[in-house]
PDB file of N, CA and C in Angstrom:
ATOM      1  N   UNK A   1      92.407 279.212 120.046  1.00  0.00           N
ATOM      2  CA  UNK A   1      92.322 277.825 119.606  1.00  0.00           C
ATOM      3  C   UNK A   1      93.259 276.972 120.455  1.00  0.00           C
ATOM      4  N   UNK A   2      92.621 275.422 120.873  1.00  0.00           N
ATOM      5  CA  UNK A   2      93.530 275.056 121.315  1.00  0.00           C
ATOM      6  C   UNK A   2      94.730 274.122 120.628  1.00  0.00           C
ATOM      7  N   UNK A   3      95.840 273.302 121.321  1.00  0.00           N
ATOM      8  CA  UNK A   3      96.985 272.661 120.122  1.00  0.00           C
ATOM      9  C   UNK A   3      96.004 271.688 119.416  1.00  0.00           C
ATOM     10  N   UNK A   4      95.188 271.079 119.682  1.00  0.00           N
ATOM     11  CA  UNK A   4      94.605 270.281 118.317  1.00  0.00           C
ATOM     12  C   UNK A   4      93.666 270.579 117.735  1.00  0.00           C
ATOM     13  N   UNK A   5      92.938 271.983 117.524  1.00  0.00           N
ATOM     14  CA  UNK A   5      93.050 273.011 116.594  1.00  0.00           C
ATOM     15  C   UNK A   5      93.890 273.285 115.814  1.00  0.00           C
ATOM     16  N   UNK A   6      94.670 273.860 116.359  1.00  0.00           N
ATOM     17  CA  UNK A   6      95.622 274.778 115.672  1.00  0.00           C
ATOM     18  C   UNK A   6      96.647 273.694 114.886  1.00  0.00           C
ATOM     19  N   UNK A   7      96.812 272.190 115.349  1.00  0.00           N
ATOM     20  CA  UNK A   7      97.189 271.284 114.186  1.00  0.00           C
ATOM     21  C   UNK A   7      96.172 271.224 113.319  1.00  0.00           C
ATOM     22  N   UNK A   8      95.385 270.376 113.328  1.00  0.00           N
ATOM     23  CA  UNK A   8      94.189 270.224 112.187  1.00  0.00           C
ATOM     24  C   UNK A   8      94.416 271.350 111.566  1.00  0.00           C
ATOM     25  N   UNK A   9      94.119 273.132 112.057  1.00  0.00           N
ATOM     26  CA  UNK A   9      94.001 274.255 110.716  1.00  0.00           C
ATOM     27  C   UNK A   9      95.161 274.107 109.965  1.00  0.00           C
ATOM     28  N   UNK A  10      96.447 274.131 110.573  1.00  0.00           N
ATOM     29  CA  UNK A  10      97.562 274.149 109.583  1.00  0.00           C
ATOM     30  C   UNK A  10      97.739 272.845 108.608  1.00  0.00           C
ATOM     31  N   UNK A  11      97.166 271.678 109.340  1.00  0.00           N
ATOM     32  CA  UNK A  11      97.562 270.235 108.544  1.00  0.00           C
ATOM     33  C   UNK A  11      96.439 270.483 107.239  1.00  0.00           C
ATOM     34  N   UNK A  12      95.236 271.061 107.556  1.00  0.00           N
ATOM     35  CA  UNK A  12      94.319 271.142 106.271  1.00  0.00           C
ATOM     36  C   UNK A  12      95.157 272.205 105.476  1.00  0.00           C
ATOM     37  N   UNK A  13      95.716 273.179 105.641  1.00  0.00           N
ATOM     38  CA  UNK A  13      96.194 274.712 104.956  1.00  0.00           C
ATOM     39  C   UNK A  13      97.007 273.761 104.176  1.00  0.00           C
ATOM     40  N   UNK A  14      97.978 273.351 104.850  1.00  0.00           N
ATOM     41  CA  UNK A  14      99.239 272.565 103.857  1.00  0.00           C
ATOM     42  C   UNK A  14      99.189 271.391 102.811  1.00  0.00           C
ATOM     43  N   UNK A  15      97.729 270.619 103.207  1.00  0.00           N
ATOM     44  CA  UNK A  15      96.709 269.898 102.077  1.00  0.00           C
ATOM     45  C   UNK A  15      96.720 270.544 100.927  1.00  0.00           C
ATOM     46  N   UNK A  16      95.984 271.818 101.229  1.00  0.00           N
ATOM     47  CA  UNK A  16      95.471 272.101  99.983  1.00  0.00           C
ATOM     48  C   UNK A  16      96.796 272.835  99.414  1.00  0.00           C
ATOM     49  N   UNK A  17      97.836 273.627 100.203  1.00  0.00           N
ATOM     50  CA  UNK A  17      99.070 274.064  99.107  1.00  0.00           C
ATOM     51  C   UNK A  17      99.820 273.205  98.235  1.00  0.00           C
ATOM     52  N   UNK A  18     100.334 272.007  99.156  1.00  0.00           N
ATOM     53  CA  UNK A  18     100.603 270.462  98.744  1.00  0.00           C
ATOM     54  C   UNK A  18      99.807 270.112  97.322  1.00  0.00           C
ATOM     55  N   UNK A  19      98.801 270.631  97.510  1.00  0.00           N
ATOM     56  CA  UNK A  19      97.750 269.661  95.962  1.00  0.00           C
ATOM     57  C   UNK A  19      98.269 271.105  95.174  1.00  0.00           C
ATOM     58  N   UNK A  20      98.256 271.772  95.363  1.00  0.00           N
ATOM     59  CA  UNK A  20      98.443 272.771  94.436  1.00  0.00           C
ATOM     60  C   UNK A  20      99.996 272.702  93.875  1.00  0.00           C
ATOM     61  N   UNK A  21     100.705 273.108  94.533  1.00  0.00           N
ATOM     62  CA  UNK A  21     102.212 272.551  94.157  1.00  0.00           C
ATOM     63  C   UNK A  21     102.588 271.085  93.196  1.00  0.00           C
ATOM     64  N   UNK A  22     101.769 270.373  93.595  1.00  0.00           N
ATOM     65  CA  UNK A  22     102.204 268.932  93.042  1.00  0.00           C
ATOM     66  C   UNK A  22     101.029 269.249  91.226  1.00  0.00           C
ATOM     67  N   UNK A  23     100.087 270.122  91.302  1.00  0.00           N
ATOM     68  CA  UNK A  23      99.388 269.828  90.650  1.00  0.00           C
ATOM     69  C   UNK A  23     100.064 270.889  89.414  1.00  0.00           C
ATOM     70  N   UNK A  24     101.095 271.665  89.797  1.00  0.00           N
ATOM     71  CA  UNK A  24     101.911 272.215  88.934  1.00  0.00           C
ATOM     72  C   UNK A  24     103.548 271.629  88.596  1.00  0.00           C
ATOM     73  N   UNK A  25     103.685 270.714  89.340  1.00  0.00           N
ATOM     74  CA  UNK A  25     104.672 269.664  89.071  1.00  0.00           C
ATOM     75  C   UNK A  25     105.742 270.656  89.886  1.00  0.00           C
ATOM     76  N   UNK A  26     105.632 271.329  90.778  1.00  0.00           N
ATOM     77  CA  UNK A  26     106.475 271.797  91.647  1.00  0.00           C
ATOM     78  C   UNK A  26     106.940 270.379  92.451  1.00  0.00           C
ATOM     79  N   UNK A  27     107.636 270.537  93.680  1.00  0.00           N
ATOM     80  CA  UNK A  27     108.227 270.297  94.784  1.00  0.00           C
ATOM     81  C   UNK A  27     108.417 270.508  96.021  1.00  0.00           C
ATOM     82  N   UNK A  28     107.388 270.151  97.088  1.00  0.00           N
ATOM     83  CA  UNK A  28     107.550 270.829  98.193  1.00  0.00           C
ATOM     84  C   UNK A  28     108.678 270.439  99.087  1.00  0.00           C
ATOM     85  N   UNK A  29     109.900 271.341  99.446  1.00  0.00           N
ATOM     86  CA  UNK A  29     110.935 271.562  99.777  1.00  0.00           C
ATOM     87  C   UNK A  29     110.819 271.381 101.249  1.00  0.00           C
ATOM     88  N   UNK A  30     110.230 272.166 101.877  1.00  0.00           N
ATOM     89  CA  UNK A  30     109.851 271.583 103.442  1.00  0.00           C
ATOM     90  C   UNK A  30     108.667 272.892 103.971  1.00  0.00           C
ATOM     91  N   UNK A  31     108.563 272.621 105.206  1.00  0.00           N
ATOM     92  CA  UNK A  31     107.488 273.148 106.081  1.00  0.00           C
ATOM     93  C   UNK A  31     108.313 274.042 106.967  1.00  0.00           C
ATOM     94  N   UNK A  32     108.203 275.870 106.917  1.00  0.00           N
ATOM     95  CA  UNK A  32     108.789 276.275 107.908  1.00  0.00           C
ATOM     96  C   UNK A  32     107.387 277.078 108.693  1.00  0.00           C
ATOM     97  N   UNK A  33     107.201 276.950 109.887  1.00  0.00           N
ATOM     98  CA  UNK A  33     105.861 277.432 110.447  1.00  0.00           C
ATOM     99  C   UNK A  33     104.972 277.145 109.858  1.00  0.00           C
ATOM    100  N   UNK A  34     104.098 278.612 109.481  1.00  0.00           N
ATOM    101  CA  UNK A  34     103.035 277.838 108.430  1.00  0.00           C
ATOM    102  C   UNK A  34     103.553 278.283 107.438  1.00  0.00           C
ATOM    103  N   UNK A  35     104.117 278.229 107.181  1.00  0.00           N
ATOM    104  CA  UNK A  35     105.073 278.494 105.184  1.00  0.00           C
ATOM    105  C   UNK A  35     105.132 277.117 104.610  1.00  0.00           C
ATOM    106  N   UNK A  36     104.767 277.244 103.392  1.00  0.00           N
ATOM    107  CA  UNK A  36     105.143 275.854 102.016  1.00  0.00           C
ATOM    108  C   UNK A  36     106.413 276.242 101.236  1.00  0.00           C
ATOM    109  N   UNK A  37     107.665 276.338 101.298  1.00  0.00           N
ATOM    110  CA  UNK A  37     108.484 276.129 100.487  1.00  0.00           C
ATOM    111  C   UNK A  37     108.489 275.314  99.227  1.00  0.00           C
ATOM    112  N   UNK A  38     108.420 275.488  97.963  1.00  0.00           N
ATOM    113  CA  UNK A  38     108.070 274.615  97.032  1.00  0.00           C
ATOM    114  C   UNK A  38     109.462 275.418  95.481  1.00  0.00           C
ATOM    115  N   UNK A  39     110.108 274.023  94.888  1.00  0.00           N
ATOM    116  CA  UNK A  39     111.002 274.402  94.187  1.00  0.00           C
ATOM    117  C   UNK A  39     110.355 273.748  92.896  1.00  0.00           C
ATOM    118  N   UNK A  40     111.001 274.636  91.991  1.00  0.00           N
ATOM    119  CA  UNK A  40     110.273 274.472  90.435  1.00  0.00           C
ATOM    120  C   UNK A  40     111.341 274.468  89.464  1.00  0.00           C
ATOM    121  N   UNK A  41     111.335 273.412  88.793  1.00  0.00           N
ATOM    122  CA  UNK A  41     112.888 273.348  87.800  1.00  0.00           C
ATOM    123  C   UNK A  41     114.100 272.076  88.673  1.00  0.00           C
ATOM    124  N   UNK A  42     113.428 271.366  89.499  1.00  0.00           N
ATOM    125  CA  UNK A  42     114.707 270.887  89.840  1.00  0.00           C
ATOM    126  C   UNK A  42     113.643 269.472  90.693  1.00  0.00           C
ATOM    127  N   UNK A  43     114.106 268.761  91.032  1.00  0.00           N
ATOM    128  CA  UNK A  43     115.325 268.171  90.620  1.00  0.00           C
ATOM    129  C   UNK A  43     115.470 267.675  89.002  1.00  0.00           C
ATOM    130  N   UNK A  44     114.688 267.567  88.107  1.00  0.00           N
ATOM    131  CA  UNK A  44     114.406 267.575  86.674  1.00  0.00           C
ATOM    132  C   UNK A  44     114.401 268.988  86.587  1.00  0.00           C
ATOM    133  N   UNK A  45     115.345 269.303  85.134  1.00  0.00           N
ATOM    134  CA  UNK A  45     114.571 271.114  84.705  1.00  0.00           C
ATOM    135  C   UNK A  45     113.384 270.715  83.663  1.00  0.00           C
ATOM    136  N   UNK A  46     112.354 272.177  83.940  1.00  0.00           N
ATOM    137  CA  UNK A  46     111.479 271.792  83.424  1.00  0.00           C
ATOM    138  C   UNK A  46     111.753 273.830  82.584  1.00  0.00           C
ATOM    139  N   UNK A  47     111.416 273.665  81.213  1.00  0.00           N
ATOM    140  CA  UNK A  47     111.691 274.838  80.748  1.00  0.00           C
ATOM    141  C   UNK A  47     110.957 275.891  80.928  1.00  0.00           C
ATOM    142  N   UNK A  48     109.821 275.646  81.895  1.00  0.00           N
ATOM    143  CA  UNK A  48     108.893 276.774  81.624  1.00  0.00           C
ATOM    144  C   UNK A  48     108.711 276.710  83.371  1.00  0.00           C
ATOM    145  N   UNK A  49     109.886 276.824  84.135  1.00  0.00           N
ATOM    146  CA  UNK A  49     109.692 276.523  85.894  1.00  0.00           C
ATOM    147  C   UNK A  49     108.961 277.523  86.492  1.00  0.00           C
ATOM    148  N   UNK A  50     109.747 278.952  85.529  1.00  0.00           N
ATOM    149  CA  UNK A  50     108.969 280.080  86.352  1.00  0.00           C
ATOM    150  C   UNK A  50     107.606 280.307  86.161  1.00  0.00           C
ATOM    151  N   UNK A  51     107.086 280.159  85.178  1.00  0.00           N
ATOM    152  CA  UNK A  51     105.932 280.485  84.899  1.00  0.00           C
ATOM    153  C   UNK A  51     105.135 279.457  85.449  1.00  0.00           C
ATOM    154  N   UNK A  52     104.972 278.122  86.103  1.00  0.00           N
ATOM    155  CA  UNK A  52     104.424 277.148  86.516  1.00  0.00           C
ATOM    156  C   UNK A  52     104.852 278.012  87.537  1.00  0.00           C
ATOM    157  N   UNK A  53     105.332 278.221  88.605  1.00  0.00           N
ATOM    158  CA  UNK A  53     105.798 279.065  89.446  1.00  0.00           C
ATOM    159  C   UNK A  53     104.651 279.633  90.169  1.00  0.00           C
ATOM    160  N   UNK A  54     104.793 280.850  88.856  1.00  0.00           N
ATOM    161  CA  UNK A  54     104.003 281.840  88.955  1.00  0.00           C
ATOM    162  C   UNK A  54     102.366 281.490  88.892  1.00  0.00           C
ATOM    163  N   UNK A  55     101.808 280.729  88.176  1.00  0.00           N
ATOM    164  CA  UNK A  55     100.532 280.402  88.252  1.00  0.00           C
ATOM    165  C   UNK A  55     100.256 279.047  89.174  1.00  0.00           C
ATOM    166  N   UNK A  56     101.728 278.355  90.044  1.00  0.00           N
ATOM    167  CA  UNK A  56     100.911 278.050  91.016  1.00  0.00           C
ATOM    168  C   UNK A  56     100.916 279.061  92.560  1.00  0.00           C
ATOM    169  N   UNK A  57     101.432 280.226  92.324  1.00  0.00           N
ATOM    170  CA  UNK A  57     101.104 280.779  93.589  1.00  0.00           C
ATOM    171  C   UNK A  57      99.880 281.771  93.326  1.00  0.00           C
ATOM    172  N   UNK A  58      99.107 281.503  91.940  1.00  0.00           N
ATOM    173  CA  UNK A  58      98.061 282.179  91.625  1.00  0.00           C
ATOM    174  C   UNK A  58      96.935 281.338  92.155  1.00  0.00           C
ATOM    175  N   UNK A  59      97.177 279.985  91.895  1.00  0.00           N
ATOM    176  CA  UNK A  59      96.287 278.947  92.309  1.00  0.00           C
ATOM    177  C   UNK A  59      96.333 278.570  93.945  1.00  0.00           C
ATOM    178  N   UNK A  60      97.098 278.706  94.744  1.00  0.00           N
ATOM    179  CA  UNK A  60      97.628 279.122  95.867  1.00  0.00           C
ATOM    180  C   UNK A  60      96.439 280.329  97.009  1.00  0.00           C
ATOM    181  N   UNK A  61      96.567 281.142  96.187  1.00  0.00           N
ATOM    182  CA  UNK A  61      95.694 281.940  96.538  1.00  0.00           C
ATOM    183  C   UNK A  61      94.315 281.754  96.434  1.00  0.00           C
ATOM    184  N   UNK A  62      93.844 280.987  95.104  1.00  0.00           N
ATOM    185  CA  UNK A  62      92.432 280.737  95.319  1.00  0.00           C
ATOM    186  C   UNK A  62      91.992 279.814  95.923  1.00  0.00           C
ATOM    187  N   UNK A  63      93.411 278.789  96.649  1.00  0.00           N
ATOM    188  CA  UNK A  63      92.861 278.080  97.170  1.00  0.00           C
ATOM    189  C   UNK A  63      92.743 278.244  98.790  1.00  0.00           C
ATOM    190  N   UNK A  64      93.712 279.010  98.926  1.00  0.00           N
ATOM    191  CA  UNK A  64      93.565 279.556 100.535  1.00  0.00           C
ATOM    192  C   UNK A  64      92.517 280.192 100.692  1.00  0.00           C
ATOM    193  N   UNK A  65      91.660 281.171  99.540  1.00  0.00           N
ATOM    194  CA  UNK A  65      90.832 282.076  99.580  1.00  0.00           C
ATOM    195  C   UNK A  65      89.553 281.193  99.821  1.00  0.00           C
ATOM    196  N   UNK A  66      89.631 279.930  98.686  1.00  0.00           N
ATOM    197  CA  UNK A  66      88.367 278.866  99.396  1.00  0.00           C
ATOM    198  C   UNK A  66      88.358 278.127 100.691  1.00  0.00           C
ATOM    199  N   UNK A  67      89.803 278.039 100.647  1.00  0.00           N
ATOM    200  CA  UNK A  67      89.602 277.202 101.989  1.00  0.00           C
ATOM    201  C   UNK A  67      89.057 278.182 103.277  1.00  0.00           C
ATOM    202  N   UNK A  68      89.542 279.144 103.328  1.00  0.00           N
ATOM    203  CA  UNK A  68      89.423 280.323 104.369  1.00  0.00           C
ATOM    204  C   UNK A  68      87.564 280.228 104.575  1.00  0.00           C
ATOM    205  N   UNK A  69      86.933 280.815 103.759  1.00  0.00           N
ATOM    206  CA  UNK A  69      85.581 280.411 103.370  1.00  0.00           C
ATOM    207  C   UNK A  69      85.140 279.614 103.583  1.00  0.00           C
ATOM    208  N   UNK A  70      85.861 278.208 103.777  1.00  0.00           N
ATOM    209  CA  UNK A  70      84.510 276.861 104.439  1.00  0.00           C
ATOM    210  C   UNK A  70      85.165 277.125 105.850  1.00  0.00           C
ATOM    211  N   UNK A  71      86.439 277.735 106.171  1.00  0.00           N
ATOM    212  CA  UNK A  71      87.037 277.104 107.561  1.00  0.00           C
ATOM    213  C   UNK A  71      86.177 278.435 108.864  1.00  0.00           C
ATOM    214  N   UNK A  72      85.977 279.453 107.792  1.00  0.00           N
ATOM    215  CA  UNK A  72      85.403 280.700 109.051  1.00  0.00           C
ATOM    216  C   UNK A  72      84.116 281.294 109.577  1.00  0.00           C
ATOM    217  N   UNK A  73      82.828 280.964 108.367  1.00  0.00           N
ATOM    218  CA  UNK A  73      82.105 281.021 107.935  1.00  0.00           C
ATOM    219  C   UNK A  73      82.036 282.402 108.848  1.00  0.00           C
ATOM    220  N   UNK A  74      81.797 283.563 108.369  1.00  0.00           N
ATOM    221  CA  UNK A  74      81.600 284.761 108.660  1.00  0.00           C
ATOM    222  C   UNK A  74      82.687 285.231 109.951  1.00  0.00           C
ATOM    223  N   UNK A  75      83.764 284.462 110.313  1.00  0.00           N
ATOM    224  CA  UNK A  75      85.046 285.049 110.940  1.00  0.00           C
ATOM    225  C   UNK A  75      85.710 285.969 110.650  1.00  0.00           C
ATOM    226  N   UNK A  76      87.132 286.574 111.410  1.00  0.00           N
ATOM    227  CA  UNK A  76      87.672 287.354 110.318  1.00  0.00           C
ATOM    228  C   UNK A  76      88.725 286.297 109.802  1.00  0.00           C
ATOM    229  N   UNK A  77      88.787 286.662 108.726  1.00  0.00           N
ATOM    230  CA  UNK A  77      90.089 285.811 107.762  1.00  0.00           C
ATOM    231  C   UNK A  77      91.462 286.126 107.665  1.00  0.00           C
ATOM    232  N   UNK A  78      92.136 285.548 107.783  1.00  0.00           N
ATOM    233  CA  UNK A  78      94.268 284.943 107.706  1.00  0.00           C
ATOM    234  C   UNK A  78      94.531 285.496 106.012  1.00  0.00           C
ATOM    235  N   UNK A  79      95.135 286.303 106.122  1.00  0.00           N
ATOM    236  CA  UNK A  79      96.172 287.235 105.335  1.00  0.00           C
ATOM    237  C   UNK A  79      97.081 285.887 104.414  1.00  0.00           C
ATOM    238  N   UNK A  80      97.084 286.079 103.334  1.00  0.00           N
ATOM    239  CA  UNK A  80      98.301 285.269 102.396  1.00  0.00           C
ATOM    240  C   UNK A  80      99.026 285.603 102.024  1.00  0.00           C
ATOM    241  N   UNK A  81     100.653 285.032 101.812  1.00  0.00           N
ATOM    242  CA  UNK A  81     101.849 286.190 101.443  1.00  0.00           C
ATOM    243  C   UNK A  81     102.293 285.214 100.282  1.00  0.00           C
ATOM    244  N   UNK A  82     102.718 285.449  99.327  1.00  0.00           N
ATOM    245  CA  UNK A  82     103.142 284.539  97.997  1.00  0.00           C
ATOM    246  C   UNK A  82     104.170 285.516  97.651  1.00  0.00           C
ATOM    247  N   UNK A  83     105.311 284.969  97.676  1.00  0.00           N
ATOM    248  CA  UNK A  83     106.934 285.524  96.878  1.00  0.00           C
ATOM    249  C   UNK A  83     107.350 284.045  96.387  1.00  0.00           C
ATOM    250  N   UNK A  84     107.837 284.733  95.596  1.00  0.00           N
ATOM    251  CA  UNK A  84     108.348 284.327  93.816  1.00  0.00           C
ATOM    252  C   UNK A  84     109.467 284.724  93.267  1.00  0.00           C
ATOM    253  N   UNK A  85     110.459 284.002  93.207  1.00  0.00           N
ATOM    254  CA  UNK A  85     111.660 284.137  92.486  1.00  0.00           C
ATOM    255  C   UNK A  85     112.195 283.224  91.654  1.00  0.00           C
ATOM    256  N   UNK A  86     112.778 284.046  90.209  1.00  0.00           N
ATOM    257  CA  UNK A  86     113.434 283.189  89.405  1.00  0.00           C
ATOM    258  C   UNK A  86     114.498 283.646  89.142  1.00  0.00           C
ATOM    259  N   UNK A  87     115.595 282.777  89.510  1.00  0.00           N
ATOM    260  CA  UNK A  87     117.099 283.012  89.691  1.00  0.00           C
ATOM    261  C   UNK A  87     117.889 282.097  89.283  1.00  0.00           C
ATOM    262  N   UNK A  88     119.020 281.942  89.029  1.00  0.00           N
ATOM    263  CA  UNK A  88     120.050 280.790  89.053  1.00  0.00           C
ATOM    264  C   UNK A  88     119.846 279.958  90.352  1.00  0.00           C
ATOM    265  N   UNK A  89     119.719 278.910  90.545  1.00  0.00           N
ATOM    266  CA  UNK A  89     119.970 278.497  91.707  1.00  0.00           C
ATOM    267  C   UNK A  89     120.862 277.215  91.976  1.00  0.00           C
ATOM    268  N   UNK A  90     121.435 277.226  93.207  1.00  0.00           N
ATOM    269  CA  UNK A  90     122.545 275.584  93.589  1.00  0.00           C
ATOM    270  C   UNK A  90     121.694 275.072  94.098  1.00  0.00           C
ATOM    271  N   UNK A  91     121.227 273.654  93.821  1.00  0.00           N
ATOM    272  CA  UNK A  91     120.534 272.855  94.602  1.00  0.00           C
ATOM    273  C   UNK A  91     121.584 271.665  94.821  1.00  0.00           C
ATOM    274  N   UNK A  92     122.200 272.330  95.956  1.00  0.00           N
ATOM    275  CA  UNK A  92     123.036 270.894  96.977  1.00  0.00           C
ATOM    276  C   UNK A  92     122.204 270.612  97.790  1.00  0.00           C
ATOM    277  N   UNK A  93     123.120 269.156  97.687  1.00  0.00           N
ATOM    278  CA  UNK A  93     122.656 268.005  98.818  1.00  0.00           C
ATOM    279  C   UNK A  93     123.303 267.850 100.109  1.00  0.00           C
ATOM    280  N   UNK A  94     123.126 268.402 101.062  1.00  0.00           N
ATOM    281  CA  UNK A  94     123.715 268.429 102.561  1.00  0.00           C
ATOM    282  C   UNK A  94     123.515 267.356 103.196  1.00  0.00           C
ATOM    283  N   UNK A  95     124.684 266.671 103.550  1.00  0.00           N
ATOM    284  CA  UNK A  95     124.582 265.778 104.156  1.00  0.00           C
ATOM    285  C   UNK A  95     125.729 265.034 105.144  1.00  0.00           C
ATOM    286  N   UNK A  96     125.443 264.081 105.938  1.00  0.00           N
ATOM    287  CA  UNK A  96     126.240 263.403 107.218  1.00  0.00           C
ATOM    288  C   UNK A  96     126.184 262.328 107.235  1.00  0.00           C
ATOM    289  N   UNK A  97     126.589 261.220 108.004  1.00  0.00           N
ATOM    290  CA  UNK A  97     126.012 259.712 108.237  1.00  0.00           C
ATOM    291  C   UNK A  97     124.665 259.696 108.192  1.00  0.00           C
ATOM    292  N   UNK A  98     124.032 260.710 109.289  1.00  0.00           N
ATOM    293  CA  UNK A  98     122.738 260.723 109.581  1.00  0.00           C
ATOM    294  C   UNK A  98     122.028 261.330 109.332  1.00  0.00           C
ATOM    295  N   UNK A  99     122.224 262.106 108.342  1.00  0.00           N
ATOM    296  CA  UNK A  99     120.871 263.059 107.430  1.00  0.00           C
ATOM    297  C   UNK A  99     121.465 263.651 106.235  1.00  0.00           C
ATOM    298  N   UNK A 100     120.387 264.060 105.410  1.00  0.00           N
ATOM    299  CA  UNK A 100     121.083 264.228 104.135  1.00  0.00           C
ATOM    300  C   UNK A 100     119.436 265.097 104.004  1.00  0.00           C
ATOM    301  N   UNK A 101     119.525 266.175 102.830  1.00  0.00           N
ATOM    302  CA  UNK A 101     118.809 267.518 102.844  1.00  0.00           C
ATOM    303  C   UNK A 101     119.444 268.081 101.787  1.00  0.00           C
ATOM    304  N   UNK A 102     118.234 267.979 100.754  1.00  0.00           N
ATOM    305  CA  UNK A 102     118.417 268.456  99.293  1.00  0.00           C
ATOM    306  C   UNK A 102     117.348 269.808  99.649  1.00  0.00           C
ATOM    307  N   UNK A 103     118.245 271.129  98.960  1.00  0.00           N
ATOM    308  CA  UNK A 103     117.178 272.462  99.272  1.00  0.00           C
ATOM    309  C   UNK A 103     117.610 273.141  98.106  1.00  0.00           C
ATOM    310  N   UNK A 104     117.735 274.434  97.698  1.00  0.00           N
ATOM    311  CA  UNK A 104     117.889 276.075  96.859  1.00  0.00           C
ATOM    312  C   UNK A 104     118.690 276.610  98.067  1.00  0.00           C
ATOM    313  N   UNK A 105     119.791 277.219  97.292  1.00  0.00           N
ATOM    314  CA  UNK A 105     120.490 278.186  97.916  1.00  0.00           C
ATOM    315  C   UNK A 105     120.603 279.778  96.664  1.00  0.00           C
ATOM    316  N   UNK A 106     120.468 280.510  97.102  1.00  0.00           N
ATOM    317  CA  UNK A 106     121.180 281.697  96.197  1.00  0.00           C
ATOM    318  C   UNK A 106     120.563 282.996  97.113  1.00  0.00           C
ATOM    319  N   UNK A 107     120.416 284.342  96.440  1.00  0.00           N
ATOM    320  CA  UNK A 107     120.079 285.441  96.546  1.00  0.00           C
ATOM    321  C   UNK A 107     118.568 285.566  96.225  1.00  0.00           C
ATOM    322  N   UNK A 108     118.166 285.927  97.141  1.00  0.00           N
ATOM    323  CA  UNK A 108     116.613 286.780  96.600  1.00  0.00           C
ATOM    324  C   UNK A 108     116.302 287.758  96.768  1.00  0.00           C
TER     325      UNK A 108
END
């Protein structure tokens, strides 16, 4: 594929994780490669974080699984990895004059 391919596939992939995340009242935290980082419980706690969590990386999957399906039509298909943790976590705010970067820190 060439680079504006290979933008368009990832900018559609992160569409549909984006709708999924927001549609569980997650937070998408940032973009590393093609990874969705998404935090649940914060910056509001919400009492039931993990389990919204957990059924949006269920929804996650069916949606990569559809999207995969209109994007290949009889190709071979891209592997999905979903990890999940519920932990204590610090959510500091890092910051300078010139940037500032709210994330999760702890153990997984």
């Amino acid at each position: 594929m060439g680079p504006e391919d290979v933008h368009q596939t990832v900018n559609s992939f992160f569409a549909e994780m984006v709708t999924s995340v927001k549609e569980f009242n997650g937070m998408v935290d940032k973009f590393i490669g093609d990874q969705v980082m998404a935090l649940f419980g914060t910056p509001l706690a919400q009492p039931h974080h993990a389990l919204l969590s957990l059924v949006c990386g269920v929804d996650m999957q069916k949606r990569h699984l559809q999207w995969m399906e209109k994007r290949t039509l009889g190709k071979a298909r891209a592997g999905f990895g979903d990890r999940d943790c519920s932990e204590k976590r610090w959510w500091p705010m890092w910051e300078t004059a010139e940037r500032m970067e709210y994330t999760a820190l702890g153990h997984t």
